[in-house]
Protein backbone atom coordinates (compact mmCIF):
# COMPACT_ATOMS: atom_id res chain seq x y z
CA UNK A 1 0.00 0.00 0.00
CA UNK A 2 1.57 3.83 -1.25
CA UNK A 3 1.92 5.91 1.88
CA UNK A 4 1.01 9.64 0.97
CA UNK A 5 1.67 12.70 2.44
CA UNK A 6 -0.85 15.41 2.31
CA UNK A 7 0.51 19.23 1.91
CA UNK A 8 -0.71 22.28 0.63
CA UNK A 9 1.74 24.49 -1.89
CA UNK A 10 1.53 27.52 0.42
CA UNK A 11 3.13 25.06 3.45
CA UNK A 12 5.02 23.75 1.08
CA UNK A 13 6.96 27.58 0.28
CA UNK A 14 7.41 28.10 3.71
CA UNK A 15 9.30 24.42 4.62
CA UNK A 16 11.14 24.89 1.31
CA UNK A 17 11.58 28.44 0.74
CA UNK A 18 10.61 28.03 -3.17
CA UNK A 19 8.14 30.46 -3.74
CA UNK A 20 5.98 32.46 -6.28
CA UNK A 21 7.89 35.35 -7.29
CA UNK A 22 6.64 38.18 -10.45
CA UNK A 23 7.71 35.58 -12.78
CA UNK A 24 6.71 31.90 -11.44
CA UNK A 25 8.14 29.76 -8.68
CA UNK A 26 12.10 30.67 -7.98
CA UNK A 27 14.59 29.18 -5.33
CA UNK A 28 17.61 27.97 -4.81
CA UNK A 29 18.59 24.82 -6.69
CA UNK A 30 19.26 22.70 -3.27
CA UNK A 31 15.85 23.77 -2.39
CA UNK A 32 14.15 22.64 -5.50
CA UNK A 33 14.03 19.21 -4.50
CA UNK A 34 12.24 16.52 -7.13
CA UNK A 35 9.62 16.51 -4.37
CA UNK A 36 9.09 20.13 -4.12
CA UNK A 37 8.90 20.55 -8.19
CA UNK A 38 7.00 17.91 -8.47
CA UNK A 39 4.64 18.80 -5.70
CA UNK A 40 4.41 22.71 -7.78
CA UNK A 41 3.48 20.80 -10.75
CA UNK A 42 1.16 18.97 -8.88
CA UNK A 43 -0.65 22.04 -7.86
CA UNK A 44 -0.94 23.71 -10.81
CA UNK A 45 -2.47 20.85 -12.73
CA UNK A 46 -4.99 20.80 -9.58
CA UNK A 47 -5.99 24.16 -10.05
CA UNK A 48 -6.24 23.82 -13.78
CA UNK A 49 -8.86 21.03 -13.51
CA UNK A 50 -10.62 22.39 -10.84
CA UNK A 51 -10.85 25.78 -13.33
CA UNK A 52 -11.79 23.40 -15.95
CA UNK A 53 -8.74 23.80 -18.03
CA UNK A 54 -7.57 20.08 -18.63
CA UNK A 55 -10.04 17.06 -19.73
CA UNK A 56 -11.63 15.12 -16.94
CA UNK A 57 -9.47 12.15 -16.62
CA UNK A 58 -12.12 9.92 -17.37
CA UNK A 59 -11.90 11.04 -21.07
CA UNK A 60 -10.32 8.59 -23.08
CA UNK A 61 -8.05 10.43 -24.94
CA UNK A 62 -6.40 12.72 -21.79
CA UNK A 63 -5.09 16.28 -22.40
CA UNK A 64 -1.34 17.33 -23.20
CA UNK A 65 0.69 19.75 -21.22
CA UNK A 66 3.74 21.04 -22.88
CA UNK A 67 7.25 21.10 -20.90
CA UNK A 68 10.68 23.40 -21.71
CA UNK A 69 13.82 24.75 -20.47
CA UNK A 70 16.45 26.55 -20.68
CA UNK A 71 20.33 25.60 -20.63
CA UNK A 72 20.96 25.86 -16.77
CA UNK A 73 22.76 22.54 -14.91
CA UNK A 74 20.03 21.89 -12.85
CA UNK A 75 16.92 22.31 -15.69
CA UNK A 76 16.63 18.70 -16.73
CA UNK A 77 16.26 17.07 -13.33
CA UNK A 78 13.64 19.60 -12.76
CA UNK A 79 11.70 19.13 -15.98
CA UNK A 80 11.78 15.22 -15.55
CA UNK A 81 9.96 16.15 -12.11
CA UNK A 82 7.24 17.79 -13.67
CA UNK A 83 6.89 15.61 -16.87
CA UNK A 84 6.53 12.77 -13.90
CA UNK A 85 3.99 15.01 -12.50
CA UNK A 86 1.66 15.49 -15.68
CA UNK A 87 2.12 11.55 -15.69
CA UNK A 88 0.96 10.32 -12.62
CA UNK A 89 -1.76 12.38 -12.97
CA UNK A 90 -2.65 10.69 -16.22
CA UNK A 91 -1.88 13.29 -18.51
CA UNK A 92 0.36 13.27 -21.68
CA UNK A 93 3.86 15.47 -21.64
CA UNK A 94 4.88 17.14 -24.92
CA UNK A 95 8.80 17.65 -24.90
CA UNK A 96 9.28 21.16 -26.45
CA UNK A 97 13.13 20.64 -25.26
CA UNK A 98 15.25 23.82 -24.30
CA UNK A 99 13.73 26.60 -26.17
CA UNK A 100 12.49 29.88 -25.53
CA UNK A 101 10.10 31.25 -23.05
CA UNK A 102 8.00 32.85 -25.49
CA UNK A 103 8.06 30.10 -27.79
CA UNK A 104 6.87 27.43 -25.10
CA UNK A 105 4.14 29.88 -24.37
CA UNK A 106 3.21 30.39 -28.18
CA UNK A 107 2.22 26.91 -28.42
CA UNK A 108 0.50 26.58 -25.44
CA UNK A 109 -1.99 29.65 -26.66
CA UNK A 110 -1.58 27.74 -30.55
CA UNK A 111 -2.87 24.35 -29.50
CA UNK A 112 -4.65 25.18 -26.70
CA UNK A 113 -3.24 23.64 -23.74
CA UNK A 114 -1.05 24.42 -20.80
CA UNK A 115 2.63 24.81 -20.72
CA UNK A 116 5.43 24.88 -18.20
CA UNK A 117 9.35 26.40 -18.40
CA UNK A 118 11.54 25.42 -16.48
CA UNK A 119 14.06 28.79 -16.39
CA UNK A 120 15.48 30.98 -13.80
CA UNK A 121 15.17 34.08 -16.38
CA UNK A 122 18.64 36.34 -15.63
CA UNK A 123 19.27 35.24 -12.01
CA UNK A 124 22.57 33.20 -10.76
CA UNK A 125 22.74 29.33 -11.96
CA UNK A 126 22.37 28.27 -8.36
CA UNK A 127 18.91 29.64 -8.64
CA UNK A 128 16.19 27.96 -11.13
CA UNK A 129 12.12 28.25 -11.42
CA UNK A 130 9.06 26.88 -12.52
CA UNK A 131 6.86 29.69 -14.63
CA UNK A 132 3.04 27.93 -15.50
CA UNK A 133 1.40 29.18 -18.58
CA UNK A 134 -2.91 28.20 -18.42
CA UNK A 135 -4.65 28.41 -21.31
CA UNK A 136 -5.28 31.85 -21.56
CA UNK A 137 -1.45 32.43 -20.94
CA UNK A 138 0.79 32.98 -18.28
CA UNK A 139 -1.05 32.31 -14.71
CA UNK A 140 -1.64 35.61 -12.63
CA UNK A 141 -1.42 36.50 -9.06
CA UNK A 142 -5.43 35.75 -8.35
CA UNK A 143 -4.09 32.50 -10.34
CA UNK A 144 -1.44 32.06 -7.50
CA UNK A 145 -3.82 32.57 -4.91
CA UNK A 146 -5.95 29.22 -5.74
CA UNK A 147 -2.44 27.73 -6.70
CA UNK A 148 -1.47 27.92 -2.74
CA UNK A 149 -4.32 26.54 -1.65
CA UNK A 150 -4.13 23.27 -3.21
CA UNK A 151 -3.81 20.10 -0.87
CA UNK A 152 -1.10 17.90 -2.48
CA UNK A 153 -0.96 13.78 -2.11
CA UNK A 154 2.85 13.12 -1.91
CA UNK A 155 3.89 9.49 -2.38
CA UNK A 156 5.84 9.03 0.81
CA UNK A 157 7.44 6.24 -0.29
CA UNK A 158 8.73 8.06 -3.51
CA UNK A 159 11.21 10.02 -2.19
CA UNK A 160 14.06 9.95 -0.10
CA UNK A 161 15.06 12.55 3.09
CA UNK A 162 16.58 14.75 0.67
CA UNK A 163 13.46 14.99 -1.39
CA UNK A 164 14.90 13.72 -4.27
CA UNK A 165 13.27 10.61 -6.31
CA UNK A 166 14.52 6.91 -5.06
CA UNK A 167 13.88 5.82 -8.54
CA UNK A 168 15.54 8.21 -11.32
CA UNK A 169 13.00 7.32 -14.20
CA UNK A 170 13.36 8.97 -18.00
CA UNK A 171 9.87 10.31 -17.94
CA UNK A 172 10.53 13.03 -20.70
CA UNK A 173 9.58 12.01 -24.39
CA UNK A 174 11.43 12.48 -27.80
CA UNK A 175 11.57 15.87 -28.33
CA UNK A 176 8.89 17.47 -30.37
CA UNK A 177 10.70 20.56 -32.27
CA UNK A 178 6.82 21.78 -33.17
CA UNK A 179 6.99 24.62 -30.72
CA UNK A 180 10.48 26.13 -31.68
CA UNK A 181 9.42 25.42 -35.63
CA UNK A 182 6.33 27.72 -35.21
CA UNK A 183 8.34 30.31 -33.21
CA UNK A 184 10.67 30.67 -35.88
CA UNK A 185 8.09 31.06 -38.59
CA UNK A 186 6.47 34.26 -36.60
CA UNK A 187 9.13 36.33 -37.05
CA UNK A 188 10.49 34.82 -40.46
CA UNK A 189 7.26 35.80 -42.40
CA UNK A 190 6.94 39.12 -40.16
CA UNK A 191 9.38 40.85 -42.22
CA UNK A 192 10.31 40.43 -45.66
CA UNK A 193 12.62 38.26 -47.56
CA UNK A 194 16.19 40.03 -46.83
CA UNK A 195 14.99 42.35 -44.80
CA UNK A 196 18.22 43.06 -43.25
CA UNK A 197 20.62 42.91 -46.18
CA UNK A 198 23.54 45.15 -45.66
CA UNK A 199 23.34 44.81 -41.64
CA UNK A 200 26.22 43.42 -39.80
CA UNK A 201 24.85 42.20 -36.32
CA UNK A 202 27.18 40.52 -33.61
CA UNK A 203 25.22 37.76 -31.54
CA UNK A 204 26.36 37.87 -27.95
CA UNK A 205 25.55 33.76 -27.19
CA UNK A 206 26.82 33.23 -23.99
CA UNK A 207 24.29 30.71 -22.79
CA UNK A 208 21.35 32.28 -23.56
CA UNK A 209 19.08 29.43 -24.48
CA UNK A 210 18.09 31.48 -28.06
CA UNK A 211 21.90 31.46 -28.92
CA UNK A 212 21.47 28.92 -32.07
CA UNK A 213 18.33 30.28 -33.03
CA UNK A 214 19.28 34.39 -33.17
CA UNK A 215 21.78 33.83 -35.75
CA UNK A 216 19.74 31.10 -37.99
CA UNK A 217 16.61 33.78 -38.04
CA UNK A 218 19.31 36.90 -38.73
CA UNK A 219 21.22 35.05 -41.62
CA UNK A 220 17.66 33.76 -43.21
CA UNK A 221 16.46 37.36 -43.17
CA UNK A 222 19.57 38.57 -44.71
CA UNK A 223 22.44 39.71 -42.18
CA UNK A 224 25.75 39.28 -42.20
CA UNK A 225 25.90 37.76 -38.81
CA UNK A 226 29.45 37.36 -36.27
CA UNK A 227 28.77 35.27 -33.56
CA UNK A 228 30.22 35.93 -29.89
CA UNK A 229 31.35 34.50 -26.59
CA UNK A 230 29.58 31.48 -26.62
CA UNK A 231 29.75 29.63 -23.46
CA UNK A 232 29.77 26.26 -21.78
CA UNK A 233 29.10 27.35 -18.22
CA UNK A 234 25.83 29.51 -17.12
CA UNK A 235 26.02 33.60 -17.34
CA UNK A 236 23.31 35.51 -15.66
CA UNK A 237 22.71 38.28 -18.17
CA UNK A 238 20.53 40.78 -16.59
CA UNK A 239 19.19 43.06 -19.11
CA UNK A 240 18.07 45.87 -16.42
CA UNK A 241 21.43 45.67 -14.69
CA UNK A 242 24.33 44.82 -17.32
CA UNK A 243 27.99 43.41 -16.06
CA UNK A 244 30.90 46.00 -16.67
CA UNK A 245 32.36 43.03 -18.25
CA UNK A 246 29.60 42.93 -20.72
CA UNK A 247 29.84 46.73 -21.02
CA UNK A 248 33.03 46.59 -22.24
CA UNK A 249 33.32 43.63 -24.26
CA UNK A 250 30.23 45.55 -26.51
CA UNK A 251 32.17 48.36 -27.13
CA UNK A 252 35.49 46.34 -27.84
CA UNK A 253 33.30 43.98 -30.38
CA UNK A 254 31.79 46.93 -32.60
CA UNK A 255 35.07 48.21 -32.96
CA UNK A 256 36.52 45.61 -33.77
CA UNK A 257 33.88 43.95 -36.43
CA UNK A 258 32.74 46.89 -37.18
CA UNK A 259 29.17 45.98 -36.50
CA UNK A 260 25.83 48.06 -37.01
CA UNK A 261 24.45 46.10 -33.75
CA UNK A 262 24.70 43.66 -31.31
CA UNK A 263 22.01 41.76 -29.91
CA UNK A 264 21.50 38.94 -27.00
CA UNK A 265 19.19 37.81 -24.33
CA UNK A 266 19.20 36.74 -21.13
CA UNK A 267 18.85 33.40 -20.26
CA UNK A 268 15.40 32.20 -21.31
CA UNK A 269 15.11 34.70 -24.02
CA UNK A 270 12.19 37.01 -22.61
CA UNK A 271 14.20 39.64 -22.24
CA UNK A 272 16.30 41.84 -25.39
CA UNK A 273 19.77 42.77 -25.19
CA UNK A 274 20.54 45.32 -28.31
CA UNK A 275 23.56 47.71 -28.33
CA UNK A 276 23.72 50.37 -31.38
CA UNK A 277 26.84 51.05 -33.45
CA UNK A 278 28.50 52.11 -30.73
CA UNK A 279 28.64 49.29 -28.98
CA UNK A 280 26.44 51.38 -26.09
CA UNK A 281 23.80 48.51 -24.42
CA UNK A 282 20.16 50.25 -25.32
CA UNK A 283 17.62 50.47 -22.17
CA UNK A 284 15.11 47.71 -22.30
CA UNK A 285 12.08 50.70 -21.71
CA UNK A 286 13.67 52.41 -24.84
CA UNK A 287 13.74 49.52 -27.02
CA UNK A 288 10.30 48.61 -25.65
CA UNK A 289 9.20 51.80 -26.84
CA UNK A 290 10.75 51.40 -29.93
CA UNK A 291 9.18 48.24 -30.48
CA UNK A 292 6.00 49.51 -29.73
CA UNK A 293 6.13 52.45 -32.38
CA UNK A 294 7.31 50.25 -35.31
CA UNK A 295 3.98 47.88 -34.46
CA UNK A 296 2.05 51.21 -34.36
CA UNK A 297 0.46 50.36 -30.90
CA UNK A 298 -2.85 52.33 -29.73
CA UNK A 299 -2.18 51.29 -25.84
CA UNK A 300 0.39 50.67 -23.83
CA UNK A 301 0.91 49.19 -20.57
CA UNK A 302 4.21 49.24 -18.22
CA UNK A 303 5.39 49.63 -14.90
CA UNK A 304 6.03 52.25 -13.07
CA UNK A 305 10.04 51.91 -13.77
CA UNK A 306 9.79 52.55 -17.02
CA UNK A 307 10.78 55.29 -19.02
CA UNK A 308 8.52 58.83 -18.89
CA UNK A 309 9.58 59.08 -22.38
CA UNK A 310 7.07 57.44 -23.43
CA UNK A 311 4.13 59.51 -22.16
CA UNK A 312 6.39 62.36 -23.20
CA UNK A 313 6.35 61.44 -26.59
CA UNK A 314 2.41 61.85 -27.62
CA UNK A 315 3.23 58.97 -29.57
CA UNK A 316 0.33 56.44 -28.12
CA UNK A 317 -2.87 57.02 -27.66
CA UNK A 318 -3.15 55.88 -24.04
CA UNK A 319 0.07 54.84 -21.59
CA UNK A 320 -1.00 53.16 -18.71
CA UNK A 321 1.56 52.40 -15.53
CA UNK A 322 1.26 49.00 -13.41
CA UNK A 323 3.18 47.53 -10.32
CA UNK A 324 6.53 45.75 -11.62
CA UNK A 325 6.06 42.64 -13.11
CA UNK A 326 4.36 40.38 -16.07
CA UNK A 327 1.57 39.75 -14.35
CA UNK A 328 0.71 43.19 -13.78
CA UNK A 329 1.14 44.31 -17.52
CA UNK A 330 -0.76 41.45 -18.70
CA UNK A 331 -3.86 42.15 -16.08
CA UNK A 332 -4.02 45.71 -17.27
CA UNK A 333 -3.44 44.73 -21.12
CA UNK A 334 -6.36 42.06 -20.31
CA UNK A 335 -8.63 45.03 -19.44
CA UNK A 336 -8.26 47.00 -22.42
CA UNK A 337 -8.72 44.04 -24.55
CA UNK A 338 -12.21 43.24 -22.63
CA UNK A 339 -12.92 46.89 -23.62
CA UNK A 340 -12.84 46.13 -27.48
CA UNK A 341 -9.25 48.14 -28.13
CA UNK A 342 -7.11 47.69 -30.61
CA UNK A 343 -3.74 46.95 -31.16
CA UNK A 344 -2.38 46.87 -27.18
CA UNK A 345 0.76 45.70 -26.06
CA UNK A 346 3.29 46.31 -22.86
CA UNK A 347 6.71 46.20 -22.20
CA UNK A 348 8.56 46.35 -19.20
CA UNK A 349 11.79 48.13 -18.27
CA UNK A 350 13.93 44.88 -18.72
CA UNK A 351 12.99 44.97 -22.37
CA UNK A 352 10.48 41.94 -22.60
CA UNK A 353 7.77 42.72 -24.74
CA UNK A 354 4.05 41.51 -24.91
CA UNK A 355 1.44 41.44 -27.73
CA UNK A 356 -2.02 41.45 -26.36
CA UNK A 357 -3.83 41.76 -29.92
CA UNK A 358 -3.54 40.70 -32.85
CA UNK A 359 -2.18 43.01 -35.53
CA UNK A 360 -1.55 42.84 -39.28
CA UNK A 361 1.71 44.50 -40.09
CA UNK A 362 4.10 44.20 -43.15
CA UNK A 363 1.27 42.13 -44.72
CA UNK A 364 1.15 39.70 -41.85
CA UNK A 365 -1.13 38.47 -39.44
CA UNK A 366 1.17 38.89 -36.01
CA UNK A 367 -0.64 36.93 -33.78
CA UNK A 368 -1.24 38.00 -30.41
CA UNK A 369 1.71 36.73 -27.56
CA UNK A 370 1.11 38.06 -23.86
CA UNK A 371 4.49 37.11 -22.22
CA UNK A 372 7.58 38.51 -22.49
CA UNK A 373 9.14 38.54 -25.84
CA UNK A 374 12.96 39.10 -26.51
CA UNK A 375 13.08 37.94 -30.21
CA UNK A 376 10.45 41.16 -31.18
CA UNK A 377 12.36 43.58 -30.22
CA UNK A 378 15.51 42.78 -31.61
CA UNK A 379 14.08 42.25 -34.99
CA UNK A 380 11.98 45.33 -34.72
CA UNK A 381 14.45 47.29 -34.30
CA UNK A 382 17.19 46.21 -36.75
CA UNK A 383 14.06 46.32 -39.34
CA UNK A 384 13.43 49.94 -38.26
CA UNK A 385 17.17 50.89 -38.54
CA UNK A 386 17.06 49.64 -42.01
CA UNK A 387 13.47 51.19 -43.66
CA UNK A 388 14.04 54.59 -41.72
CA UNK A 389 17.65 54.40 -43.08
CA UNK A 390 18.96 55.33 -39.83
CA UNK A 391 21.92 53.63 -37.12
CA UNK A 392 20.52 52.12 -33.78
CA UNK A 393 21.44 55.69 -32.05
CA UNK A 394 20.09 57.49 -34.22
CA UNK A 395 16.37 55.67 -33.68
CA UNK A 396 17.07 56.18 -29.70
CA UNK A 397 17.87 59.47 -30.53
CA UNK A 398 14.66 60.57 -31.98
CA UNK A 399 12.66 60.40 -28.56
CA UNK A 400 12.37 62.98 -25.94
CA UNK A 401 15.72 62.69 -24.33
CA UNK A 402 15.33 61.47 -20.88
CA UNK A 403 17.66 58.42 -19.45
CA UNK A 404 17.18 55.57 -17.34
CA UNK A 405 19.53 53.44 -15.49
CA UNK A 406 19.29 51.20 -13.00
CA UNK A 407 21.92 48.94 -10.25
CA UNK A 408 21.55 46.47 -7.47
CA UNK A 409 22.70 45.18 -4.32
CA UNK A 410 23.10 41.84 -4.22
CA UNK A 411 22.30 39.20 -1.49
CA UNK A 412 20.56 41.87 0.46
CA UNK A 413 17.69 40.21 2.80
CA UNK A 414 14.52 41.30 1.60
CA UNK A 415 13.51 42.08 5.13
CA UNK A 416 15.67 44.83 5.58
CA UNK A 417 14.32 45.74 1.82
CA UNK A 418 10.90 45.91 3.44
CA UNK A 419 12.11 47.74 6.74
CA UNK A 420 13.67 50.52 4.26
CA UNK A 421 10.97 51.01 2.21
CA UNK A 422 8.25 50.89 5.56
CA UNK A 423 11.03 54.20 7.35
CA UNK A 424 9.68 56.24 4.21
CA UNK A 425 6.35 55.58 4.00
CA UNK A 426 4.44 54.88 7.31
CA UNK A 427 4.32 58.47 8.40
CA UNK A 428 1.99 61.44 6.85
CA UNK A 429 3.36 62.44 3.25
CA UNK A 430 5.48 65.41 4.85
CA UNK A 431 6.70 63.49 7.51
CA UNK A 432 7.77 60.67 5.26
CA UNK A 433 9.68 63.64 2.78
CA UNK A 434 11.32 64.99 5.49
CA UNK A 435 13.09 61.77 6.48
CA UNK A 436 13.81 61.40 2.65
CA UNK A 437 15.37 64.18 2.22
CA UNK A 438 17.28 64.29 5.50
CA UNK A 439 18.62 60.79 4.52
CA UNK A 440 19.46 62.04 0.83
CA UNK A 441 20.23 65.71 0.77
CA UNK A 442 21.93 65.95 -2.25
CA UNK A 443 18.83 65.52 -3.90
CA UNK A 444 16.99 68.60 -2.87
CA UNK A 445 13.21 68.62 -2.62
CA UNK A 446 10.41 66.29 -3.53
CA UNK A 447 7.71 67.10 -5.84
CA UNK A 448 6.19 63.48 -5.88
CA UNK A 449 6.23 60.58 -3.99
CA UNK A 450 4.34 56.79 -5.76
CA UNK A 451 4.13 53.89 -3.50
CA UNK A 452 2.32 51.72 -6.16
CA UNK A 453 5.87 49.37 -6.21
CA UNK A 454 8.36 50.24 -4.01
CA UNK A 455 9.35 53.78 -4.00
CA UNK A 456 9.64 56.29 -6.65
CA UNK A 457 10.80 59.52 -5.66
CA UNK A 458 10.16 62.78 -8.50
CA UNK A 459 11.99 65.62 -7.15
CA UNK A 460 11.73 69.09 -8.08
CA UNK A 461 14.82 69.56 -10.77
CA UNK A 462 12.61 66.33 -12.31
CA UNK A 463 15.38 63.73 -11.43
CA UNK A 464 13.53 60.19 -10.74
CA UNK A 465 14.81 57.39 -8.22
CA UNK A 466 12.81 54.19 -7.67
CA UNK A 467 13.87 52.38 -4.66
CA UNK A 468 12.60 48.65 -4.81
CA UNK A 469 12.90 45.17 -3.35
CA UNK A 470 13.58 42.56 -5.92
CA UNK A 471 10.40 40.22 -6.37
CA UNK A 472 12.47 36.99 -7.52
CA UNK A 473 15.84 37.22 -5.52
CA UNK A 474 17.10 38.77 -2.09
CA UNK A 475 18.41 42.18 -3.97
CA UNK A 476 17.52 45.78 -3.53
CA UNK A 477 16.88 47.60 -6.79
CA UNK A 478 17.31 51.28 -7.39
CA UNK A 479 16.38 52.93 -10.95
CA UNK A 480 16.96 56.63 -11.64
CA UNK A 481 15.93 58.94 -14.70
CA UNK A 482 17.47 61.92 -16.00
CA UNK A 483 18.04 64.26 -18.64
CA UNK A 484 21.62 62.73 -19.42
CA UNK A 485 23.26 59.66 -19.10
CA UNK A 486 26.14 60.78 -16.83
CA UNK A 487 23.55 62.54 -14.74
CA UNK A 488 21.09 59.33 -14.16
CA UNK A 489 24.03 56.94 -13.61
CA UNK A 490 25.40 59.83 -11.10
CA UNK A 491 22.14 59.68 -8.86
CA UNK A 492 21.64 56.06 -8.34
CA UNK A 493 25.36 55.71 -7.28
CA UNK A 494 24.55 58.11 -4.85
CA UNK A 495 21.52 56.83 -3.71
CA UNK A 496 23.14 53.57 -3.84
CA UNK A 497 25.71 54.40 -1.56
CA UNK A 498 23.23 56.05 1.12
CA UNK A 499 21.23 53.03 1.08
CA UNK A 500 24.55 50.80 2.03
CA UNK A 501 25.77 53.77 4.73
CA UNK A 502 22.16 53.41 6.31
């Protein structure tokens, strides 16, 4: 007789500390037992047939749930967890293999059925996550909410004291290269044949899990392509905070190959990575932007972090600001779409772009994607550079000149995040300005204080910092906006600094 265990998910983050973050499940690898992913999977598939979202498992012919990855050490005991998950609960596993993000998720809203990544996004390779995708897309916090409350059977006698399987079974199938096939074709008959003859465009690979498939879409569509730094071992490529190294190395490469652009992702390819000429990284809320013009979007949605460029601009009918995170954009996209409105999309300030509508543009029918998108901007962009007949700067150039940039401090506890950000804001608005501006007096007055995420502090020569506790790792994030580059850097190493001295 099979001993179980009964748990719920929400014990379940507590004993393990794996927990829902903006983007998914995220913890450290020695916490993300087989049990505990296993147990996650478990609970979403719960919640999707209690939501009616899979066949009954009466029905002969059960429903499929599609599984990928991306290329960390640790993502392929983790998807064999939750392909033995969607088994034992008598449901059939489609192996999309170790693809993107947004490609996973395109099939999922193509065939109708749910789909799981395994990816920890940017963050460090001793970190990994789960991110569910329901029908409708990508699972939102009210989602979340039922997730927790699900009461898991664990098969005691699966599982050893470590949590890990006693049994190591194969329970992912052949590959099926459907998903990546169909992600390809999107953006191959978005633009037109050769659409970027005459561009030179260096690939940063490292181990982005898009790394094959940039230069194979770039070369088909024309470019000249150089490919770069490819690596064996895991980088964490943040988009919103970029490595000196990386910072460096861009600048070096365009000189060297004398390229019109270099592009990358992180590590799941949801986020863009696109340097101009220069070899100068772009801002992932000005390339968002920039996406967002060349699609000719009515509505846009994104967080408060982003950019005031692009209200600035008069470009867009409508801008609309959210908390930080996917699942805020897409919530707010969802409403405009219930509304009847056309062409809506949202990007946030790491780049990632989402297509809530459909739209029809160079003759195509772009189908609607809402989760982050790296491969869209990148292509959008180059595409611009070449029918505007302008460099990468010059396109950045064109908008209302105000700067972003953004740092971190890493392996800060996000209880003395929440401490921080609770000094400024439990008093009356004065009271909470005069202890900001006691703390940071080198930034003069306040005009405006927001509290929707975080902090963000407008003061009265219109310089912006955005204090903020990371949602997926213990870091503490500070953006700042200015009207130069020097100037916006400038502020958030100061406000850095005081944070540390505090």
């Amino acid at each position: 007789m099979t001993i179980t265990m009964k748990t719920t998910i929400e014990q379940l983050m507590q004993s393990s500390q794996v927990k829902f973050g903006t983007s998914g499940a995220r913890g450290l690898v020695d916490d993300m037992s087989d049990q505990v992913c296993y147990a996650y999977t478990m609970g979403f598939i719960q919640y999707l047939e209690k939501t009616q979202q899979l066949l009954n498992k009466s029905e002969q012919t059960a429903s499929k749930i599609v599984l990928a990855g991306d290329l960390r050490n640790s993502t392929p005991r983790i998807l064999n967890a939750c392909a033995r998950a969607i088994l034992d609960s008598g449901y059939q596993v489609v192996n999309a293999g170790l693809i993107p993000t947004p490609a996973v998720a395109l099939y999922g809203l193509t065939y109708h059925c749910p789909a799981i990544m395994v990816t920890g996004s940017h963050i460090p390779d001793d970190r990994n996550g789960i991110k569910f995708y329901k029908l409708a897309g990508e699972i939102l916090k009210e989602d979340e909410l039922i997730i927790k409350q699900q009461q898991i059977d664990l098969p005691d006698d699966c599982f050893d004291d470590q949590g890990q399987f006693n049994t190591q079974n194969d329970c992912l199938p052949a590959m099926d290269s459907t998903a990546l096939q169909d992600y390809m074709s999107r953006y191959l008959g978005l633009f037109p044949d050769n659409a970027f003859s005459g561009k030179k465009v260096g690939v940063y690979q490292h181990s982005g899990v898009a790394r094959d498939i940039i230069p194979e879409l770039l070369e088909q569509l024309g470019a000249q392509v150089v490919n770069l730094a490819y690596s064996d071992h895991f980088v964490p490529v943040d988009t919103e905070a970029v490595r000196e190294e990386d910072i460096q190395l861009a600048k070096k490469w365009t000189a060297d190959y004398q390229l019109d652009a270099i592009v990358s992702t992180d590590g799941d390819a949801d986020r863009p990575l696109i340097s101009d000429e220069k070899g100068e990284w772009l801002r992932g809320d000005i390339v968002g932007f920039l996406c967002a013009q060349y699609l000719q979007i009515d509505h846009v949605v994104t967080p408060v972090s982003s950019n005031t460029c692009v209200e600035q601009s008069g470009f867009f009918v409508d801008v609309k600001r959210t908390k930080i995170g996917s699942p805020y954009v897409i919530e707010a996209m969802n409403h405009y779409v219930e509304d009847h409105y056309a062409a809506v999309a949202g990007y946030e300030a790491n780049g990632g772009f989402l297509l809530a509508t459909p739209i029809r543009k160079n003759d195509f029918l772009l189908t609607a994607l809402p989760t982050r998108d790296a491969l869209i901007v990148l292509l959008t962009l180059l595409h611009s550079s070449v029918e505007n007949k302008l460099s990468i700067s010059q396109l950045s150039a064109q908008l209302p000149q105000r700067f972003t940039y953004s740092d971190r401090i890493k392996n800060f506890p996000t209880e003395k995040s929440q401490q921080l950000i609770k000094k400024y804001t439990n008093g009356s608005e004065s009271e909470n300005k005069a202890v900001i501006e006691a703390d940071f007096p080198l930034f003069g007055r306040i005009k405006k204080m927001n509290t929707l995420d975080g902090l963000r502090l407008t003061f009265e020569n219109e310089n912006i910092i955005h204090f903020r506790p990371s949602g997926n790792a213990p870091e503490f994030r500070c953006y700042s906006e200015s009207d130069s580059i020097d100037s916006a850097k400038k502020i958030n190493q100061i406000a850095m600094q005081g944070l540390l001295s505090l």
